[in-house]
Protein backbone atom coordinates (compact mmCIF):
# COMPACT_ATOMS: atom_id res chain seq x y z
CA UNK A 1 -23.47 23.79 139.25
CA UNK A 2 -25.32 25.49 141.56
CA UNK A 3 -27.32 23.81 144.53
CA UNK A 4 -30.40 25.27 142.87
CA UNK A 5 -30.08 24.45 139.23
CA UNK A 6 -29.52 20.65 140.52
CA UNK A 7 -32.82 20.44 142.41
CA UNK A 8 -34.41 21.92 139.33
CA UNK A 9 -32.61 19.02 137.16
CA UNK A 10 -34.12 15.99 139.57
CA UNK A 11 -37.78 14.65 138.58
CA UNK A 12 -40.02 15.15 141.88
CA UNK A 13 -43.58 14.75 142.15
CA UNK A 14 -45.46 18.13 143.03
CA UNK A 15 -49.23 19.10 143.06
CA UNK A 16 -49.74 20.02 139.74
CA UNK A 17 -49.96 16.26 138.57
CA UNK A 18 -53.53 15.61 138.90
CA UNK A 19 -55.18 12.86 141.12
CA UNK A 20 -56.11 11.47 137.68
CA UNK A 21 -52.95 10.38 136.75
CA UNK A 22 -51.88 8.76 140.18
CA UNK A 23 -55.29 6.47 140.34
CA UNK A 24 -54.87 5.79 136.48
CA UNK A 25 -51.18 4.07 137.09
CA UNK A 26 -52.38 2.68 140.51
CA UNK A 27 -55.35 1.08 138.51
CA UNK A 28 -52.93 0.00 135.33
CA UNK A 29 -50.86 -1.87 137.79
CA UNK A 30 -53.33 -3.75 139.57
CA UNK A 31 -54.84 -4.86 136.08
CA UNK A 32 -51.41 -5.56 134.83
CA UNK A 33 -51.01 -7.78 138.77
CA UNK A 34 -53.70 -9.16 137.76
CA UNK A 35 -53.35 -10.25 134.43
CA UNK A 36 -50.01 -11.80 134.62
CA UNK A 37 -51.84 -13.56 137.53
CA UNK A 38 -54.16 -15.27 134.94
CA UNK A 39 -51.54 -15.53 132.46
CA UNK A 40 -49.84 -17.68 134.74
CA UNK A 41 -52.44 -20.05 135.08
CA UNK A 42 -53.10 -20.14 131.85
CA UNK A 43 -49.25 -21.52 131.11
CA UNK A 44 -50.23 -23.94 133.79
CA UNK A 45 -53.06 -25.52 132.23
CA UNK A 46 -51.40 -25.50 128.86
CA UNK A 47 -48.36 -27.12 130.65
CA UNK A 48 -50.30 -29.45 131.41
CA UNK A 49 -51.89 -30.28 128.75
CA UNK A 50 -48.72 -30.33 126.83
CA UNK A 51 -47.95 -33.27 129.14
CA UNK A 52 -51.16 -35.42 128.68
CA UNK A 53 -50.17 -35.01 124.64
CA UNK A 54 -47.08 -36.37 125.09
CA UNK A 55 -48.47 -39.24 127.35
CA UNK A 56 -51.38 -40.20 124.55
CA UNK A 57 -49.08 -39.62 121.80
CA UNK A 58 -46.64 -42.83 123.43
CA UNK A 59 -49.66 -44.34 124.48
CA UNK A 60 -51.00 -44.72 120.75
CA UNK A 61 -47.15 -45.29 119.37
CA UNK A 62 -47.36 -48.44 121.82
CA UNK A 63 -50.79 -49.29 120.07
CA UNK A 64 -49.73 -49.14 116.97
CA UNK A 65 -46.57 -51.69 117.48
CA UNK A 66 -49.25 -53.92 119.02
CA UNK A 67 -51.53 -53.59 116.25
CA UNK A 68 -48.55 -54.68 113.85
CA UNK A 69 -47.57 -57.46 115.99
CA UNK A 70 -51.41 -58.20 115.78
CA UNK A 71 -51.39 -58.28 111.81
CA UNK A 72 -48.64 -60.28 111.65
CA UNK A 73 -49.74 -62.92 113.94
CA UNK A 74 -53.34 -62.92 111.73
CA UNK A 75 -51.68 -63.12 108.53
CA UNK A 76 -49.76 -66.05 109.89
CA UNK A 77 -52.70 -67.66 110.74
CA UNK A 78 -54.43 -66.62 107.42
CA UNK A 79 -51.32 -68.33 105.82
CA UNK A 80 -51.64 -71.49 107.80
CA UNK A 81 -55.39 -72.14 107.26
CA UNK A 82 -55.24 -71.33 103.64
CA UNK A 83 -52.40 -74.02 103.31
CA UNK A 84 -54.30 -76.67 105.40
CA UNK A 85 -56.94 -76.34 102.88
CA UNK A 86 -57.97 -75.28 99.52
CA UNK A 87 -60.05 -72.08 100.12
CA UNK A 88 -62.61 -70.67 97.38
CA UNK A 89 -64.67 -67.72 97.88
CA UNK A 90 -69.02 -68.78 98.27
CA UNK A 91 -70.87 -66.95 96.13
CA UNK A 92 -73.52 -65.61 97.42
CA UNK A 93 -77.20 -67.09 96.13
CA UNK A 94 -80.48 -64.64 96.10
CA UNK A 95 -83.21 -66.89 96.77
């Protein structure tokens, strides 16, 4: 190949691209800068929140083995006061 035909074969930049072009790609990457900016934060404050889930979601697994523990404990004392003595409903009386 000849020196010529391989500077004709490399991409260059020359003055028929107009200005357009240039300050449309110069703007397209400053809004793309920008958005991946915000995007960023975004996955930060969904991070996160992510986390807090997972701490409330132990927190109420914790209450709900104390609430159990709780029901037990009342139905043992339901048992034992029921035993002690003979327990009837009172009807209620309209006066």
């Amino acid at each position: 190949m000849t020196k010529e035909r391989r500077m004709e074969d490399r991409w260059h930049l020359d003055k028929r691209v107009p200005i357009a072009i240039v300050a449309g790609l110069f703007l397209q990457t400053i809004y793309f800068t920008i958005f991946l900016t915000k995007l960023d934060d975004r996955v930060a404050v969904l991070e996160k929140d992510s986390l807090d889930l997972h701490k409330t979601i132990e927190d109420m697994a914790e209450i709900r083995i104390h609430q159990k523990y709780m029901a037990e404990k009342l139905d043992k004392i339901d048992n034992f006061l029921r035993d002690d003595v003979e327990w009837q409903p009172q009807k209620k009386v309209r006066k």
